[in-house]
Protein backbone atom coordinates (compact mmCIF):
# COMPACT_ATOMS: atom_id res chain seq x y z
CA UNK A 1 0.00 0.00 0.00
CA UNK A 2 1.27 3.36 -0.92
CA UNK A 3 1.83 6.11 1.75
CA UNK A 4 -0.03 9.39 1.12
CA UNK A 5 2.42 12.13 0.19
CA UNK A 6 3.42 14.85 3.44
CA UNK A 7 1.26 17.21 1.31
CA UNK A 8 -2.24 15.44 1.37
CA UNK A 9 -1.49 13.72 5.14
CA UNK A 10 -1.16 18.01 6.33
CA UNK A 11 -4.41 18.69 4.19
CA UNK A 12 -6.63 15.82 5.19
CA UNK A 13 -4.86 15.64 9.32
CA UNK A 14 -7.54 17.34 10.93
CA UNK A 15 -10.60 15.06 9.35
CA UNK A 16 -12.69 13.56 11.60
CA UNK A 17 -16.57 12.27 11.10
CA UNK A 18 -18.56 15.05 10.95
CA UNK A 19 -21.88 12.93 10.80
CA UNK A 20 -23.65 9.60 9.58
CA UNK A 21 -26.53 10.15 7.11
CA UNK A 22 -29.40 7.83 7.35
CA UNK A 23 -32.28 8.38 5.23
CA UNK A 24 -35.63 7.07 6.12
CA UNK A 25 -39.06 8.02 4.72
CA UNK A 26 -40.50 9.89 7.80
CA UNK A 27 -37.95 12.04 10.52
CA UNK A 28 -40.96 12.10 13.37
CA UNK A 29 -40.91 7.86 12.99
CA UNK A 30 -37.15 7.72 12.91
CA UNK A 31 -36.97 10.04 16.10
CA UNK A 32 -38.89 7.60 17.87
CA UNK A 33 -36.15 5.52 17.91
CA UNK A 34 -33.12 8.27 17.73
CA UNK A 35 -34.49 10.15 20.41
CA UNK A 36 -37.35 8.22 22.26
CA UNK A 37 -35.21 5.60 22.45
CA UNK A 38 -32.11 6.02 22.59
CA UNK A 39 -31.83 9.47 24.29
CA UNK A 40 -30.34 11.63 21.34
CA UNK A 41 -31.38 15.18 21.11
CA UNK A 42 -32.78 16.77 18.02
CA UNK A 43 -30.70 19.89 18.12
CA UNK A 44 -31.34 21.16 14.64
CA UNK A 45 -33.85 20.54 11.53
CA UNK A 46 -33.90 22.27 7.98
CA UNK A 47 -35.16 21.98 4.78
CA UNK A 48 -32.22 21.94 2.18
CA UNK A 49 -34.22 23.41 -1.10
CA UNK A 50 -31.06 22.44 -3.03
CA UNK A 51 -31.19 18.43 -2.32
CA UNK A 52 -34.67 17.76 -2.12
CA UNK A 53 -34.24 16.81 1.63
CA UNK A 54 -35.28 17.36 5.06
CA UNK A 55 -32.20 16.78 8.34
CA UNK A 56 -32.70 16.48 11.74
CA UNK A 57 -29.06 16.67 13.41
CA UNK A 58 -29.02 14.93 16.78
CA UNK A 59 -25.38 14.60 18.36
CA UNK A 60 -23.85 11.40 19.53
CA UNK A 61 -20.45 11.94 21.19
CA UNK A 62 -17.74 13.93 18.93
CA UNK A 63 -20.20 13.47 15.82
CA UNK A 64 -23.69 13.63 14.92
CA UNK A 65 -26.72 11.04 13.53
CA UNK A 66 -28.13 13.13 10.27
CA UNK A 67 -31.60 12.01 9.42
CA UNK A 68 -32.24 12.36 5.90
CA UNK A 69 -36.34 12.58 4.87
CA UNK A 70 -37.35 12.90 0.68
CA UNK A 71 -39.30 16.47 0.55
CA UNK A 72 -39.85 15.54 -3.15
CA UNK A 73 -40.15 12.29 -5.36
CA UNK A 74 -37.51 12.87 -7.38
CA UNK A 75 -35.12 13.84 -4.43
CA UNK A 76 -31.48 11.39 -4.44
CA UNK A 77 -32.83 10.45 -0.88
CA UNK A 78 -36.59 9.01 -2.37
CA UNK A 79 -34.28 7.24 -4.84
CA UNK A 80 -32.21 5.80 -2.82
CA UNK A 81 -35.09 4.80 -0.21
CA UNK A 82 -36.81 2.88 -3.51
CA UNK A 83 -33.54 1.07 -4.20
CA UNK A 84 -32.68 0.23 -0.80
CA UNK A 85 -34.66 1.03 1.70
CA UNK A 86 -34.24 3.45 4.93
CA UNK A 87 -30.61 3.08 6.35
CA UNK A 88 -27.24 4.53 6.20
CA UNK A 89 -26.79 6.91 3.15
CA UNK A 90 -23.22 8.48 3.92
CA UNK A 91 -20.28 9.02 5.66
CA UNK A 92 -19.36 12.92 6.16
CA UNK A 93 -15.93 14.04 6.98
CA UNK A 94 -15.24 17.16 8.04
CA UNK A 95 -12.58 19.01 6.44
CA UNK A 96 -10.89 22.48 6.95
CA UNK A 97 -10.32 23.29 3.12
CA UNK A 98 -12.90 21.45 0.87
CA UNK A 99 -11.65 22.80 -1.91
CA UNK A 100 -7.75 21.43 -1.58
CA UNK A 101 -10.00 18.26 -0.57
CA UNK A 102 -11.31 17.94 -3.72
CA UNK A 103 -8.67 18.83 -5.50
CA UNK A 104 -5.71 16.29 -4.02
CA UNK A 105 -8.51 13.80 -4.69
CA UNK A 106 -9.16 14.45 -8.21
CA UNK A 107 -5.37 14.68 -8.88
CA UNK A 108 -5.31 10.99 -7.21
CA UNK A 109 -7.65 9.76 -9.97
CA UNK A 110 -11.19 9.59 -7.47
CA UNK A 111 -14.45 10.15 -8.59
CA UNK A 112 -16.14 12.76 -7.87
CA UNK A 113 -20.04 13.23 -7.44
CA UNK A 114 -19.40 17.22 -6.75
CA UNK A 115 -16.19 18.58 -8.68
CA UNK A 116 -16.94 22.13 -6.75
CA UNK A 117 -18.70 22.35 -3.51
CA UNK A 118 -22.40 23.58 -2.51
CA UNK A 119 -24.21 25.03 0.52
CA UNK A 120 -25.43 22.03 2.45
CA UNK A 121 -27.18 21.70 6.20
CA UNK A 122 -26.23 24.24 8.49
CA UNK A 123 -24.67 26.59 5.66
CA UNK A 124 -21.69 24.55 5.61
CA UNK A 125 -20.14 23.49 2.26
CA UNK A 126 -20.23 20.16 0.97
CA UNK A 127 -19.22 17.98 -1.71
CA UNK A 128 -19.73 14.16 -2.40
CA UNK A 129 -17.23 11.70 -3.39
CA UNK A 130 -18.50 8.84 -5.80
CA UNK A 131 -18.71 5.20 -3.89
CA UNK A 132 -16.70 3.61 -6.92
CA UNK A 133 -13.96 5.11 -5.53
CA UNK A 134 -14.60 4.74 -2.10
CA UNK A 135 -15.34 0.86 -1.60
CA UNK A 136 -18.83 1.78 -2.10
CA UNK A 137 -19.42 3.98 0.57
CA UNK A 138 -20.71 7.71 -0.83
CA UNK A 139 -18.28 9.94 0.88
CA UNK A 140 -19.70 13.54 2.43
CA UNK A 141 -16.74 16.47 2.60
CA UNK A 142 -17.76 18.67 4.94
CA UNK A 143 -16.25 22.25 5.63
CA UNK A 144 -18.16 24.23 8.46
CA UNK A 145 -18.27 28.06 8.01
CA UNK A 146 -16.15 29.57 10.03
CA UNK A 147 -18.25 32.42 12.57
């Protein structure tokens, strides 16, 4: 296995998960588990116009649980809920520069969903990496705006 280069390990050092997407058809049913159950508060929910898609952001330790809800048929999360049913969507990372992010990995040859990144949940920017090139897992960047 090939050691990343000094360059990328400095960009990509301070990554950590930022959050675990799950997308289910209803966020009030899947909070009766995240919440009811388990004890997680709902600290945050938005509609994100952009992806079709209502969150609900309920932290769990160092990261969050992101539940992902269709607001529209044709919305990636409805399409993904017909194809495979309510479960875990993505992986998020959080990143400090998204845009070196996407950049070292596009000069490594990966596949990317997103080859600039977007306004996502909570303003912050974000950009998808293809599962082909990440053993089939669809990667989240995530870069939080600074305040």
């Amino acid at each position: 296995m090939q050691k990343p280069t000094a360059h990328l390990r400095r960009r990509f050092y301070l990554m950590k998960i930022d959050h675990l997407g799950i997308a289910t058809k209803g966020i009030d049913d899947a909070l009766k588990f995240w919440a009811d159950a388990l004890g997680l508060e709902n600290v945050h929910t938005e509609v994100v116009e952009d992806q079709k898609v209502r969150v609900a952001m309920l932290p769990i330790g160092e990261s969050r649980i992101e539940l992902l809800e269709p607001t529209s048929d044709d919305s990636p999360i409805s399409k993904f809920l017909e194809k495979r049913g309510g479960g875990i969507h993505h992986v998020a990372v959080a990143v400090e520069d998204i845009e070196a992010a996407l950049a070292g990995l596009k000069a490594k040859g990966m596949r990317l969903i997103d080859e600039s990144p977007r306004i996502g949940a909570e303003g912050c920017l974000v950009a998808f990496v293809h599962p082909s090139s990440a053993n089939g897992v669809l990667l989240e960047l995530v870069q939080s705006i600074k305040t």
